[in-house]
Protein backbone atom coordinates (compact mmCIF):
# COMPACT_ATOMS: atom_id res chain seq x y z
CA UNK A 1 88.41 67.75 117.89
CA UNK A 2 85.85 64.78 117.82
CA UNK A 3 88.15 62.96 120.24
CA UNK A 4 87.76 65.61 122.63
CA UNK A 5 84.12 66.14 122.77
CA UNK A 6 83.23 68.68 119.67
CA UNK A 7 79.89 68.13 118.23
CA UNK A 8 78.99 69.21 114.58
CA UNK A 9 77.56 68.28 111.10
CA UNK A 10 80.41 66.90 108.46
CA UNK A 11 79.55 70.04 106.72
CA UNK A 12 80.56 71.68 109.91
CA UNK A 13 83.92 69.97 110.10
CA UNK A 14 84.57 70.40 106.54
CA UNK A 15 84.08 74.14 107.09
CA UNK A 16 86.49 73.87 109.98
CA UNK A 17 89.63 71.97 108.13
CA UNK A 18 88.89 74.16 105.40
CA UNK A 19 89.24 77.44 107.23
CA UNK A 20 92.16 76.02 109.00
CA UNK A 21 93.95 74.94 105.88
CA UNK A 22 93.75 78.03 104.29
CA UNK A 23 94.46 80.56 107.33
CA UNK A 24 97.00 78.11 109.00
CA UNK A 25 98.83 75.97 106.43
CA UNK A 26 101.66 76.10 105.04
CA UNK A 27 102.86 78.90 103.76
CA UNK A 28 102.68 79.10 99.56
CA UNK A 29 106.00 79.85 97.60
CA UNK A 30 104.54 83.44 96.44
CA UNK A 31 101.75 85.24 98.12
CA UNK A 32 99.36 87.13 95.75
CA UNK A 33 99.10 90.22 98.16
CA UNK A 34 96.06 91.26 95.79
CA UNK A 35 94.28 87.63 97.60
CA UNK A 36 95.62 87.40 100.93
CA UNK A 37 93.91 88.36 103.55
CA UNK A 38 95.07 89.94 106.83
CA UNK A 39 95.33 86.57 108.53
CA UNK A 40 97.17 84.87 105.75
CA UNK A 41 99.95 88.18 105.47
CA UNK A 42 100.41 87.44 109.30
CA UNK A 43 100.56 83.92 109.16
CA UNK A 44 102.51 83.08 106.01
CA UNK A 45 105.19 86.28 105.94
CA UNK A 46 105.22 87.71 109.67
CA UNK A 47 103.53 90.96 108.94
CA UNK A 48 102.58 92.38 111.97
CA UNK A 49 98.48 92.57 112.17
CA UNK A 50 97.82 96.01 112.20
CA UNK A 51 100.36 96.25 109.28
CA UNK A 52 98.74 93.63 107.35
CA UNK A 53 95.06 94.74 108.48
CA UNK A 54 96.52 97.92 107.05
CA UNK A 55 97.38 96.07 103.78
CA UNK A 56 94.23 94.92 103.31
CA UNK A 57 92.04 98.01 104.17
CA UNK A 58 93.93 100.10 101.61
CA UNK A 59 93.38 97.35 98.54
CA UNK A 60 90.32 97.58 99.42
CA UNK A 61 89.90 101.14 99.17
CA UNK A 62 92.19 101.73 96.86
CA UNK A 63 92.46 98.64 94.73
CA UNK A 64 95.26 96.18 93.47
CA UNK A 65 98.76 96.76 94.10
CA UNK A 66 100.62 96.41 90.98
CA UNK A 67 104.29 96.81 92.29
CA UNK A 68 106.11 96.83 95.60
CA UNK A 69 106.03 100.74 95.04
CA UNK A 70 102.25 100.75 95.46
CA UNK A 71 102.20 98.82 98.45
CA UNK A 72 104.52 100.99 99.90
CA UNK A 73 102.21 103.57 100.10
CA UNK A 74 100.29 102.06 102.36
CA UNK A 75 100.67 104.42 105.78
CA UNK A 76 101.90 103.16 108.98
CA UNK A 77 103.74 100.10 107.43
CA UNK A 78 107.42 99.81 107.53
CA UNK A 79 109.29 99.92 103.96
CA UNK A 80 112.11 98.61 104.97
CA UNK A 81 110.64 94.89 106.32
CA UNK A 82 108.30 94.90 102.87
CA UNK A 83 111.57 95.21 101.20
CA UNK A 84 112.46 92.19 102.93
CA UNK A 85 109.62 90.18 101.89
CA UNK A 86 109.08 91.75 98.49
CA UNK A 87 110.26 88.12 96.95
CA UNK A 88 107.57 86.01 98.26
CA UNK A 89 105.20 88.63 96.85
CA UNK A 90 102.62 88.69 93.36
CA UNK A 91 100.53 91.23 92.25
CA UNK A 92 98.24 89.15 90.09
């Protein structure tokens, strides 16, 4: 980014790399669905975003999944692809 013109603190750039690490990296071997945010369940597993935005207001309202089964209660998201990705999930 520096190469290319952008201007900003080291604290800036720190914030930057850190943001990008986190929303952007590599995906990790288990997602804790209970962490993740919307971004991450789109980035990391291929939920669609207004499944995983969906996800994410329902913990919130609702709090922690504790099984597949709870998660699947969430309206307007398809059981059948959480079923797919139910082995790259935790619920701690």
């Amino acid at each position: 980014m520096i190469q290319f013109g952008a201007q900003g603190s080291d604290s800036d750039f720190s914030s930057i790399l850190n943001y990008l690490t986190t929303n952007f990296g590599p995906a990790p071997a288990k997602v804790n669905i209970n962490k993740a945010t919307a971004m991450n369940l789109e980035n990391w597993l291929s939920v669609p975003q207004k499944s995983a935005e969906a996800i994410v207001a329902y913990r919130q309202q609702n709090g922690d999944f504790k099984s597949l089964d709870d998660v699947e209660k969430v309206p307007n998201v398809d059981t059948k692809f959480l079923d797919s990705i139910k082995d790259s999930l935790v619920y701690q």
